[in-house]
C-alpha atoms as a PDB file:
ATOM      1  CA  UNK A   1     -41.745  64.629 -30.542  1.00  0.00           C
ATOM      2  CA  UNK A   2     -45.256  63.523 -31.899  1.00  0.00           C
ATOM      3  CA  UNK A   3     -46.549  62.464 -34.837  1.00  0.00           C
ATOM      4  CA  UNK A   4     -47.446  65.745 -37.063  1.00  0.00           C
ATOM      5  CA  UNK A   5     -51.190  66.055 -38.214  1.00  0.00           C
ATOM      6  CA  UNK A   6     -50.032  67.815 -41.147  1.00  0.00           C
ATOM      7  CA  UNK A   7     -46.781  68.187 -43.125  1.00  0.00           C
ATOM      8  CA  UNK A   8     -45.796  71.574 -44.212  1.00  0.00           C
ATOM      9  CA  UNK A   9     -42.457  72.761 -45.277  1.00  0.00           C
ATOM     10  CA  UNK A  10     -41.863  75.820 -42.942  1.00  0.00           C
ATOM     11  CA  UNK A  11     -37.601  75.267 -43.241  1.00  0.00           C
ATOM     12  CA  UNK A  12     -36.019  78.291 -42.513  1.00  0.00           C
ATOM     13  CA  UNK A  13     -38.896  80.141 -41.611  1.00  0.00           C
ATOM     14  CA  UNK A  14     -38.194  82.254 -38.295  1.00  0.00           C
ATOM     15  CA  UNK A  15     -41.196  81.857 -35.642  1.00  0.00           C
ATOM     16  CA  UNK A  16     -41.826  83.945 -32.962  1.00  0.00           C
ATOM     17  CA  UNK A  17     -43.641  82.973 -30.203  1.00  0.00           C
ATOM     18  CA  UNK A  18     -44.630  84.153 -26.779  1.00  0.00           C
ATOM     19  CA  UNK A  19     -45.555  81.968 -23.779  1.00  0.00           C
ATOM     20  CA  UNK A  20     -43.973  79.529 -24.708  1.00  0.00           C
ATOM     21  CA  UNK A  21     -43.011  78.112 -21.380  1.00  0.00           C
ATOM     22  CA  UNK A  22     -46.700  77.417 -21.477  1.00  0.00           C
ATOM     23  CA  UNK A  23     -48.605  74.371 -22.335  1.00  0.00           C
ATOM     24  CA  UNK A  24     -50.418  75.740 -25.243  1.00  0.00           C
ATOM     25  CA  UNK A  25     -47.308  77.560 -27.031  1.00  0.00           C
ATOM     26  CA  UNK A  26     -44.551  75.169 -26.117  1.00  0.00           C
ATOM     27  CA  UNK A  27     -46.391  72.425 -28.197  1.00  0.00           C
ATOM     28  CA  UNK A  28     -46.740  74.715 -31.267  1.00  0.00           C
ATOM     29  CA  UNK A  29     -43.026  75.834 -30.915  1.00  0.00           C
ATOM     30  CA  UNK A  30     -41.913  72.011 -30.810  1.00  0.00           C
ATOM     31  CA  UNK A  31     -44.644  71.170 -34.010  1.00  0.00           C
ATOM     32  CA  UNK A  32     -42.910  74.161 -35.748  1.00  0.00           C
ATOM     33  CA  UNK A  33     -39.534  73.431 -35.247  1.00  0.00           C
ATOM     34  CA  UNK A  34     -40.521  69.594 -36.676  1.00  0.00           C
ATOM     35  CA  UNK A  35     -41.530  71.891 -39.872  1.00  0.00           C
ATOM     36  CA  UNK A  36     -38.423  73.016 -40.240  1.00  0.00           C
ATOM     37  CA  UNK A  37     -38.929  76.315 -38.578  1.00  0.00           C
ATOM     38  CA  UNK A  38     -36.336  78.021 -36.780  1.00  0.00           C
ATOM     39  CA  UNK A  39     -38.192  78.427 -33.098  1.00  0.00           C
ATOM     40  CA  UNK A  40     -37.712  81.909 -31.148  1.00  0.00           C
ATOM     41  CA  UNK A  41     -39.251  80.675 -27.758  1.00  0.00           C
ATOM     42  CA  UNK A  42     -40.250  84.204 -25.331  1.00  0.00           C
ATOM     43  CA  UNK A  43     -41.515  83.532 -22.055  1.00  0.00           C
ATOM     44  CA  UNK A  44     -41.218  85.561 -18.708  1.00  0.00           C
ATOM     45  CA  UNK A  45     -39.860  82.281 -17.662  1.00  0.00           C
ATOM     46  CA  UNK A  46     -36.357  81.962 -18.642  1.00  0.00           C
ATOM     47  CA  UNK A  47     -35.626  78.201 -16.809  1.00  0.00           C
ATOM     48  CA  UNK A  48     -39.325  76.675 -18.786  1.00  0.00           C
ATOM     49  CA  UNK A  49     -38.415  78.358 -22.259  1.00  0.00           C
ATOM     50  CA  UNK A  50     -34.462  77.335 -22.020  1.00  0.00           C
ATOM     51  CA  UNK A  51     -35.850  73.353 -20.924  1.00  0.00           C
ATOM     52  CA  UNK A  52     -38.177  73.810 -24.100  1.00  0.00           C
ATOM     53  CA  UNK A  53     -35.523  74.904 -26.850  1.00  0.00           C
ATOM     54  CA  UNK A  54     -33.104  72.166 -25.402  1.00  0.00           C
ATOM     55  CA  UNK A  55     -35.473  69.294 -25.517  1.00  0.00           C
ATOM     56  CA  UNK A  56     -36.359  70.373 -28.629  1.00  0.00           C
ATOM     57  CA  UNK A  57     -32.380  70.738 -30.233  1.00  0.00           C
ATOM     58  CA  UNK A  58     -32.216  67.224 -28.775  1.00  0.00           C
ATOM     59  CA  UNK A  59     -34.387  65.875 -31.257  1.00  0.00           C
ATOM     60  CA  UNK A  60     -32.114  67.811 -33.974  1.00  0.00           C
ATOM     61  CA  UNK A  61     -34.414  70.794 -34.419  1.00  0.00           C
ATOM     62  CA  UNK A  62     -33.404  74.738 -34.133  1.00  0.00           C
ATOM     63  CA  UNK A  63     -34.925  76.405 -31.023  1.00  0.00           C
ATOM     64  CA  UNK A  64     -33.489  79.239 -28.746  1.00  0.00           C
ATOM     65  CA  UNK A  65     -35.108  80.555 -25.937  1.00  0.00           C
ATOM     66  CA  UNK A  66     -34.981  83.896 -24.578  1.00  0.00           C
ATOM     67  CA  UNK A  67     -36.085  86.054 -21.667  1.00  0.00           C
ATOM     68  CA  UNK A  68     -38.970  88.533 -22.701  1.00  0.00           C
ATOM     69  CA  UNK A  69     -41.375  90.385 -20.296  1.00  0.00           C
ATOM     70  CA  UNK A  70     -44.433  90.808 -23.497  1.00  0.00           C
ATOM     71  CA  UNK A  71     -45.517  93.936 -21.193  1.00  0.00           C
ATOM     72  CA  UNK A  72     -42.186  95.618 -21.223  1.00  0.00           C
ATOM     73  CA  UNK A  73     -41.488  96.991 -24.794  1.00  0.00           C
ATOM     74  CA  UNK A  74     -37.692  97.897 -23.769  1.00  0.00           C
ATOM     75  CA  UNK A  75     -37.371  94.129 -22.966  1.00  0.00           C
ATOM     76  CA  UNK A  76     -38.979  92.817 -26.276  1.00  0.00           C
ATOM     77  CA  UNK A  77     -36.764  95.076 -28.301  1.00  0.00           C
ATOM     78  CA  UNK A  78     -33.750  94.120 -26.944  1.00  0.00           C
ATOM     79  CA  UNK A  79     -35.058  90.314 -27.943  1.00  0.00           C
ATOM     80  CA  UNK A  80     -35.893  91.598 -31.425  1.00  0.00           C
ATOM     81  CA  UNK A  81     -32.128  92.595 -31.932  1.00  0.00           C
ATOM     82  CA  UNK A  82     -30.955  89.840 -29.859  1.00  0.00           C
ATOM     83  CA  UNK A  83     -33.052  87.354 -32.550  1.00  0.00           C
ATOM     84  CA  UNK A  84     -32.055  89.749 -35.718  1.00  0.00           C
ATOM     85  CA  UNK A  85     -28.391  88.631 -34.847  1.00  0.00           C
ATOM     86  CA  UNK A  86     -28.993  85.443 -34.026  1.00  0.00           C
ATOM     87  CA  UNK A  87     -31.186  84.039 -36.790  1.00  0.00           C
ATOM     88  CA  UNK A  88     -32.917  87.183 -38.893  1.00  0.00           C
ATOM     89  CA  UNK A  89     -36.339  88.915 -39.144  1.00  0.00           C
ATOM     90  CA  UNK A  90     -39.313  87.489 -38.060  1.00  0.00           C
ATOM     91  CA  UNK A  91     -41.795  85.637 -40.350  1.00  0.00           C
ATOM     92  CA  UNK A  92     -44.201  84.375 -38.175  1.00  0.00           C
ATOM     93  CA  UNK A  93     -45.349  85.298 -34.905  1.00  0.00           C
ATOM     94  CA  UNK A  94     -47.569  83.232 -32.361  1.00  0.00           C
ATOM     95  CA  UNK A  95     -49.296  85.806 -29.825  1.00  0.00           C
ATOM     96  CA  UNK A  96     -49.323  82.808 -27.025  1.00  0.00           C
ATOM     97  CA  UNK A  97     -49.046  84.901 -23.740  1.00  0.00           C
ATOM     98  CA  UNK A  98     -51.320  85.421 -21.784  1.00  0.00           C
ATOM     99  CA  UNK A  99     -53.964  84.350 -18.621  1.00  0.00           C
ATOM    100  CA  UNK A 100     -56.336  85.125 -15.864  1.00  0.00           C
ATOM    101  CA  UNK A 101     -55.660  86.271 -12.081  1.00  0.00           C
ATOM    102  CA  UNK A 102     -56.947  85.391  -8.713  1.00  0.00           C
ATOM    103  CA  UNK A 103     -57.630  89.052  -8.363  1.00  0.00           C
ATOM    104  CA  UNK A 104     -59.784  89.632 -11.260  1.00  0.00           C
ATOM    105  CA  UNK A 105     -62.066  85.750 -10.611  1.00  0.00           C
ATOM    106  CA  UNK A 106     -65.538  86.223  -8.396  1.00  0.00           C
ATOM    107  CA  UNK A 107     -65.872  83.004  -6.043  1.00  0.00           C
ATOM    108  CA  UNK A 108     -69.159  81.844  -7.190  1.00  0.00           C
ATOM    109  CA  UNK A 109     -71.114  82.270 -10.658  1.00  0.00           C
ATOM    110  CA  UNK A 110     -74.356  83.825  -9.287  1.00  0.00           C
ATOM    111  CA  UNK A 111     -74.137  87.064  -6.599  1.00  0.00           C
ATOM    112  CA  UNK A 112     -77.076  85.748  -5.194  1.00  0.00           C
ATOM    113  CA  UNK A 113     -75.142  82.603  -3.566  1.00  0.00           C
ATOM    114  CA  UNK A 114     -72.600  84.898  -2.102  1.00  0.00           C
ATOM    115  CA  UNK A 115     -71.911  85.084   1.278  1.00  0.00           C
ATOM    116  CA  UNK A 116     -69.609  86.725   3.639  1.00  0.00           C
ATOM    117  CA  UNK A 117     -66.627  84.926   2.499  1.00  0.00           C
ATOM    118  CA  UNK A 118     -67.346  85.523  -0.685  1.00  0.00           C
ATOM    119  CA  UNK A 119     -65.465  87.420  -3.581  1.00  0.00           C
ATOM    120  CA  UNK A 120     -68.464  89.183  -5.204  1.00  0.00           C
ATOM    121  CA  UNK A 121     -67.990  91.161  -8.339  1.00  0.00           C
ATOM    122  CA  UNK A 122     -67.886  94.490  -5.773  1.00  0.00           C
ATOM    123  CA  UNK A 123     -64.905  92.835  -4.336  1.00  0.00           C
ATOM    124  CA  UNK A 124     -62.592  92.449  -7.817  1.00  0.00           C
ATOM    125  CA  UNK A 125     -59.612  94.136  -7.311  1.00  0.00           C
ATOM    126  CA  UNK A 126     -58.510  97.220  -9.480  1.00  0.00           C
ATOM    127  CA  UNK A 127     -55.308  96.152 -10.276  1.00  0.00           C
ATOM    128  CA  UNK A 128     -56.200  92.656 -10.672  1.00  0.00           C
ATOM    129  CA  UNK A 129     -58.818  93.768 -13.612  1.00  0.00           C
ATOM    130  CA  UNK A 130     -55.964  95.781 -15.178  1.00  0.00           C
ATOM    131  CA  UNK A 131     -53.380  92.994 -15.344  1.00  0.00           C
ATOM    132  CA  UNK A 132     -55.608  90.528 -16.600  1.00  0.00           C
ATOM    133  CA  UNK A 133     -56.287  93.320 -19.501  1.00  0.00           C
ATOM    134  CA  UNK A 134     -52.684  93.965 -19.754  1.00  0.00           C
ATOM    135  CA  UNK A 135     -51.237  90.596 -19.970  1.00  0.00           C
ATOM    136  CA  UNK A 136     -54.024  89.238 -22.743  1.00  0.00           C
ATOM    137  CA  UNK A 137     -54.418  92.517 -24.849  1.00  0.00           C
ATOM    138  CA  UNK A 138     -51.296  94.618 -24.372  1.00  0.00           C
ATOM    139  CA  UNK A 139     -49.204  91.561 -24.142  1.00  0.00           C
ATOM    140  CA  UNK A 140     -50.424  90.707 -27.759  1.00  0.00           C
ATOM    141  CA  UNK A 141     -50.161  94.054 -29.063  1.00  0.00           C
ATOM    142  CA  UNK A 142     -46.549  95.205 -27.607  1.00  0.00           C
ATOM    143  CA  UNK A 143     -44.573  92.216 -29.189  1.00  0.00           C
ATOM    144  CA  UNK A 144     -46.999  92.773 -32.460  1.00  0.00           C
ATOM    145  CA  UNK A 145     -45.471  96.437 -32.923  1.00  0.00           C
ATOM    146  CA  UNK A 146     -41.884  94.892 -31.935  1.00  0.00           C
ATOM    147  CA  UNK A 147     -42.125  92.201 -34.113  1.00  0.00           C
ATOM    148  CA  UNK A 148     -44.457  92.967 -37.501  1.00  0.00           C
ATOM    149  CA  UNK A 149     -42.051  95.652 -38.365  1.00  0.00           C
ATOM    150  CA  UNK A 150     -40.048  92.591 -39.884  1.00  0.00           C
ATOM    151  CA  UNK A 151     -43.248  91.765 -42.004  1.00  0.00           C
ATOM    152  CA  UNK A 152     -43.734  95.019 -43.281  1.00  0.00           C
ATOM    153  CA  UNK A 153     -40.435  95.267 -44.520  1.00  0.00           C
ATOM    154  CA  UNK A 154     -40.703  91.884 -46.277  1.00  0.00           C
ATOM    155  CA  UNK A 155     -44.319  92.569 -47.750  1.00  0.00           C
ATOM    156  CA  UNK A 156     -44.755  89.175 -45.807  1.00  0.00           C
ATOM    157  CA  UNK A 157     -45.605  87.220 -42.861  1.00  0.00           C
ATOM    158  CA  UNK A 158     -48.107  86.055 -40.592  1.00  0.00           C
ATOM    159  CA  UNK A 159     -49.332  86.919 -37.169  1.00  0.00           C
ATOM    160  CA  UNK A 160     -51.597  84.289 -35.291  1.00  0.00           C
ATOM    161  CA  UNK A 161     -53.393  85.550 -31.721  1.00  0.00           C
ATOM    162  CA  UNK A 162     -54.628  82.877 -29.330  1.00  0.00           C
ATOM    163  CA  UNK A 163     -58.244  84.035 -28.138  1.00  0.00           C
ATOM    164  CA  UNK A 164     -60.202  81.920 -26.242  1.00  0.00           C
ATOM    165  CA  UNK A 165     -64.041  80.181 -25.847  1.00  0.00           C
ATOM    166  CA  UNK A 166     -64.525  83.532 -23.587  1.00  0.00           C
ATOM    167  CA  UNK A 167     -64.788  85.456 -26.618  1.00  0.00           C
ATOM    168  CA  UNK A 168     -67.841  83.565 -27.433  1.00  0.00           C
ATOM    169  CA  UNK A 169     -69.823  83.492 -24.716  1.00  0.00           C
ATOM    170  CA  UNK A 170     -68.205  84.537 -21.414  1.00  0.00           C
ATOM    171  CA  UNK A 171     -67.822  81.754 -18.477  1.00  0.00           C
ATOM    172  CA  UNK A 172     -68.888  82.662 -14.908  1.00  0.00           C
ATOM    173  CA  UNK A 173     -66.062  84.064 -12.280  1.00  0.00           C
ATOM    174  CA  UNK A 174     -63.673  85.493 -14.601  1.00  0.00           C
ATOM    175  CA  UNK A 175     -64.991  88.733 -16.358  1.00  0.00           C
ATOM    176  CA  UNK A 176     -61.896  90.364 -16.677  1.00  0.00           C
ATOM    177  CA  UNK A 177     -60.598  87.538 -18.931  1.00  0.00           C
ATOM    178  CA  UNK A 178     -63.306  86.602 -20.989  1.00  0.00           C
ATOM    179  CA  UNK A 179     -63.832  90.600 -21.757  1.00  0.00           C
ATOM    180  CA  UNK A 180     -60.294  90.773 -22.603  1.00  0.00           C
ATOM    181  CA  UNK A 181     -60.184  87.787 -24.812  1.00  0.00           C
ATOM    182  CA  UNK A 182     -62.827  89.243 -26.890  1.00  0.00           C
ATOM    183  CA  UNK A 183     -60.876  91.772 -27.410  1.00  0.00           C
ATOM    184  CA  UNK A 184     -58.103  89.705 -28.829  1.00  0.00           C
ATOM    185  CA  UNK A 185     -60.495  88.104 -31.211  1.00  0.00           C
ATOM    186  CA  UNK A 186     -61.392  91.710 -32.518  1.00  0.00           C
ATOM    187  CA  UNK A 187     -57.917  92.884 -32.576  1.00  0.00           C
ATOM    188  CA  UNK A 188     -56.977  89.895 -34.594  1.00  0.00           C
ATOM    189  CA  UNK A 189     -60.074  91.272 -37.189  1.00  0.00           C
ATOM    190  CA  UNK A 190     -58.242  95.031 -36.986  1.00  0.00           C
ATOM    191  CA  UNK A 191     -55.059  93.797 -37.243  1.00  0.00           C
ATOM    192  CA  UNK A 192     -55.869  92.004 -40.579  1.00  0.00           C
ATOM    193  CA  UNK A 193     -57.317  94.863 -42.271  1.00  0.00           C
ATOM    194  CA  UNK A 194     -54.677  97.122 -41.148  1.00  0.00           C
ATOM    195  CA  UNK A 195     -52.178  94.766 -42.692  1.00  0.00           C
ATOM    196  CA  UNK A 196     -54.334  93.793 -45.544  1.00  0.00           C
ATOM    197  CA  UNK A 197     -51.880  95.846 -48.058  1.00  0.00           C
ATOM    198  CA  UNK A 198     -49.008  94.567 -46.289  1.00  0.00           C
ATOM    199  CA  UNK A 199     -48.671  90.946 -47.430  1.00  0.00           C
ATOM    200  CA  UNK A 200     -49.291  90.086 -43.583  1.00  0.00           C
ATOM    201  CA  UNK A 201     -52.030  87.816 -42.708  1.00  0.00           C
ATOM    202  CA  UNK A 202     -53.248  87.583 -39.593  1.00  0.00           C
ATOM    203  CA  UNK A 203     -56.092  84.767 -37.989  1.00  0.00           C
ATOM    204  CA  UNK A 204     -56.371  83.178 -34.330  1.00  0.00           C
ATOM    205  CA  UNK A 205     -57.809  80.318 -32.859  1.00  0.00           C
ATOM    206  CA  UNK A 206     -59.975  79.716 -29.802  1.00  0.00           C
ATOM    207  CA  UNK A 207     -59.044  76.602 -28.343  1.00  0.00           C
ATOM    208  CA  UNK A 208     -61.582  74.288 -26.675  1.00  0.00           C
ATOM    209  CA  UNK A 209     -61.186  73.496 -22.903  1.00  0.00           C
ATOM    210  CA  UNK A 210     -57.589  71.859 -22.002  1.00  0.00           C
ATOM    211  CA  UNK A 211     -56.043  70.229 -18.741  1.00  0.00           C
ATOM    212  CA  UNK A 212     -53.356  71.740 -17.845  1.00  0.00           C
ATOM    213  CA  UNK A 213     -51.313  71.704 -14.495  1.00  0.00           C
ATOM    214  CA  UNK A 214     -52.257  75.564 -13.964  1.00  0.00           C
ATOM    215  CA  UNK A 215     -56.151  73.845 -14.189  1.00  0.00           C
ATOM    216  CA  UNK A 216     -56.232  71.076 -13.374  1.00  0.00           C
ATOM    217  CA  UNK A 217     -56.998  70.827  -9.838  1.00  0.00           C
ATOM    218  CA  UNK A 218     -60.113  72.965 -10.772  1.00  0.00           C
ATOM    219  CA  UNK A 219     -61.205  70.166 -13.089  1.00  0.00           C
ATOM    220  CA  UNK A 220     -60.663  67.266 -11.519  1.00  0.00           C
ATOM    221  CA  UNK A 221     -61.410  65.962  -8.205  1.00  0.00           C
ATOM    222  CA  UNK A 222     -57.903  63.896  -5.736  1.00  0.00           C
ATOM    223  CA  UNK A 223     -59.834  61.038  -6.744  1.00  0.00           C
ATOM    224  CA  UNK A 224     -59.735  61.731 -10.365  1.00  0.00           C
ATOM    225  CA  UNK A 225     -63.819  62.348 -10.664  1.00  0.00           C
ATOM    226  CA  UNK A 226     -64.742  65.265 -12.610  1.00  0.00           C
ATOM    227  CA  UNK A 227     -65.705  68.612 -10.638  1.00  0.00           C
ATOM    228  CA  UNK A 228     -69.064  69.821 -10.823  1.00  0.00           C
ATOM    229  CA  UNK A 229     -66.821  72.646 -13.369  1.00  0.00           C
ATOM    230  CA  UNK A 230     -65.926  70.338 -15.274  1.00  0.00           C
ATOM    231  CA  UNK A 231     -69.056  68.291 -15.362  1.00  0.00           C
ATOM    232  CA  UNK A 232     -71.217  71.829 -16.553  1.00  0.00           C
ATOM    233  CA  UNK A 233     -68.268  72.123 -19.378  1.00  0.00           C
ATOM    234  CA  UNK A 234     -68.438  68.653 -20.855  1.00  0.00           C
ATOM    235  CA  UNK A 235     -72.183  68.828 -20.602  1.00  0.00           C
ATOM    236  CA  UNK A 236     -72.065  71.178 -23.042  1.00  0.00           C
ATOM    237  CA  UNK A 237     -69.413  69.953 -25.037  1.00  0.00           C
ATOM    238  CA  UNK A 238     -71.233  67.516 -27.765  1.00  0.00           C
ATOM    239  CA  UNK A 239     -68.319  65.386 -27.800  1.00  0.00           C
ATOM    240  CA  UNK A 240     -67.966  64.873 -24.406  1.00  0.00           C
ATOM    241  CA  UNK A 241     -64.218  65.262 -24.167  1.00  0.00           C
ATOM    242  CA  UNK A 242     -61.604  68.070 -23.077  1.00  0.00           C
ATOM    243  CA  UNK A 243     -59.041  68.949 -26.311  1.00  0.00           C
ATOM    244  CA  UNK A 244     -55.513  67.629 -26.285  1.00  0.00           C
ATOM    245  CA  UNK A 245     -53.345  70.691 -26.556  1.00  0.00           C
ATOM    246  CA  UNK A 246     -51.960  68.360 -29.624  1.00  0.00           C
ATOM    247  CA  UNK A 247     -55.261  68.783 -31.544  1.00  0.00           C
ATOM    248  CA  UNK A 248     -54.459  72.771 -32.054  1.00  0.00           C
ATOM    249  CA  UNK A 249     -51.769  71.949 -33.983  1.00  0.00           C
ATOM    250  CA  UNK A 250     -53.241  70.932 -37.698  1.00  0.00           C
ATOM    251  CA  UNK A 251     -54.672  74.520 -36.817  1.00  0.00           C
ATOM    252  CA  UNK A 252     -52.418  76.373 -36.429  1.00  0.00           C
ATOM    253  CA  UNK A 253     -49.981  75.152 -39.158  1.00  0.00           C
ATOM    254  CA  UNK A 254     -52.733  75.343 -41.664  1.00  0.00           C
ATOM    255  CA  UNK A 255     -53.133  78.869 -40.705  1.00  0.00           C
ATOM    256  CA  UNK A 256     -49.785  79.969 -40.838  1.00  0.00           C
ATOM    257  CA  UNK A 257     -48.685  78.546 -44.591  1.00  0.00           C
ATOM    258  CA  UNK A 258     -48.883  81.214 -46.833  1.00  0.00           C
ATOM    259  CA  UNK A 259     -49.992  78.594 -49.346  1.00  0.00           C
ATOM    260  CA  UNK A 260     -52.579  76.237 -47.746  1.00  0.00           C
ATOM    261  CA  UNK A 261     -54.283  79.822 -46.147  1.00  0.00           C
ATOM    262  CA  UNK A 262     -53.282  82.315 -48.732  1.00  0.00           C
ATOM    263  CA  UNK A 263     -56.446  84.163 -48.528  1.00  0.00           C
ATOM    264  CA  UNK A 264     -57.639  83.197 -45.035  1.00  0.00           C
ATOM    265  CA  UNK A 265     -57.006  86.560 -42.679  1.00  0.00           C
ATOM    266  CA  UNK A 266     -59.432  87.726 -40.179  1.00  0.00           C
ATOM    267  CA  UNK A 267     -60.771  84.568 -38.757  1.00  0.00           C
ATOM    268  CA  UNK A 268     -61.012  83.067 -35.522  1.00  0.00           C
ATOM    269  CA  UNK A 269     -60.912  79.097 -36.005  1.00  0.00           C
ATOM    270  CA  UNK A 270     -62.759  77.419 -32.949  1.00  0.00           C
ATOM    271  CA  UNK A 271     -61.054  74.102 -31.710  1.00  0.00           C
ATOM    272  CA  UNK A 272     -62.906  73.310 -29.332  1.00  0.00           C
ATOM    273  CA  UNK A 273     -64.544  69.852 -29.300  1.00  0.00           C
ATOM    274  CA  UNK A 274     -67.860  71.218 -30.494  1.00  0.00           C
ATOM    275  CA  UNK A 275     -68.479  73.216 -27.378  1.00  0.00           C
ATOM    276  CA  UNK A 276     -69.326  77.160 -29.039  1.00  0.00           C
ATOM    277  CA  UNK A 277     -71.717  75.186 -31.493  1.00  0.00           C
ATOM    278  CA  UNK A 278     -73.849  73.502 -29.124  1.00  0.00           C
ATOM    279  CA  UNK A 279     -77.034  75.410 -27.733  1.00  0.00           C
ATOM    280  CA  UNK A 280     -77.351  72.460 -24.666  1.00  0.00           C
ATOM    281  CA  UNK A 281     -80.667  71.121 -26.182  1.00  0.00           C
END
């Protein structure tokens, strides 16, 4: 386990949160559970989630993983019961799941550098679009219905998206995804309104540009130099540097205390390095 960026008391809190066979989410479940949290870890992928929640008991924290499609609301009810008698009612939930497709990614930024064997905008597939759309928006809103119910039976809890630099200003290639994040970012703004009366907060944060396995070969040459990707990102990243998945932590726990952020709901915290502040000049 790291070293915490921030120490709050989050014992016997339960936490939600989906994707977490991911990069992103499996490092917030482990920070939480070193809180004190007890960790629900959802993820599509039963073998990464059940790896995460025992490396995580291992170092004497509480973590269970379970099965959950976030696009099937059959399958995330049947985890909401499965978690009710398990642990109890959900006070926090991390929105984690979500990504881009193949299907729904042009092959070069510009149309005018197209050729034959190109994948032009004209070429994105139908059903590539739509999953992209599903996965990011209905994939935060399905376990949000499953799982806020808890909340608004407690008059308390907090619900924290994961939106993305996309929702800023949208990167080349993948329009699907960068249209659907900014959706997330304004369904995060809805969703705190709508709760407003509740006691249920709810914020997100947009991380920065990570290396991840899923990426990494996009980023980085075999020979470990940069790609000319990666080269246009940390050109116009002031710090010059990628963010550690680490650095989203201090974020994300600060977000989530009902203390520290009592009256912070509706916001979309950039970590990012710098990068949706910096004009290139």
């Amino acid at each position: 386990m790291t070293k915490l960026p921030i120490n709050i008391d989050y014992t016997d809190k339960i936490v939600i949160v989906t994707g977490a066979g991911g990069l992103i989410c499996s490092t917030l479940a482990k920070a939480f559970a070193q809180s004190g949290a007890k960790v629900m870890a959802l993820d599509i992928n039963e073998e990464a989630v059940k790896k995460l929640a025992e490396e995580i008991k291992a170092e004497g924290f509480v973590c269970k993983g379970y099965k959950a499609d976030v696009l099937d609301r059959n399958s995330l009810e049947e985890v909401h019961k499965q978690i009710i008698r398990d642990f109890g009612k959900c006070d926090i939930l991390i929105n984690g799941a979500g990504g881009n497709n193949p299907r729904a990614t042009t092959s070069n930024e510009y149309h005018h550098e197209a050729d034959e064997s190109s994948k032009t905008f004209f070429d994105l597939e139908t059903e590539g679009v739509d999953f992209v759309f599903r996965l990011n928006f209905q994939g935060t809103l399905l376990p949000t219905q499953v799982f806020a119910r808890d909340m608004t039976e407690k008059k308390n809890g907090v619900i924290l998206n994961i939106s993305s630099m996309n929702a800023y200003t949208p990167l080349t290639k993948i329009p699907a995804y960068s249209s659907a994040k900014a959706g997330i970012s304004i369904f995060t703004q809805w969703l705190a309104v709508h709760f407003a009366g509740s006691g249920i907060r709810c914020n997100a944060i947009a991380p920065g540009f990570l290396v991840s396995a899923q990426n990494k070969a996009l980023l980085y040459n075999e020979d470990g130099s940069l790609t000319p990707r990666s080269e246009k990102i940390l050109s116009g990243t002031p710090t010059g540097r990628f963010v550690d998945p680490k650095e989203l932590i201090g974020a994300v726990l600060f977000l989530c205390d009902s203390k520290s952020a009592s009256a912070v709901t509706g916001v979309v915290l950039p970590v990012d390095a710098g990068f949706s502040a910096y004009s290139g000049v």
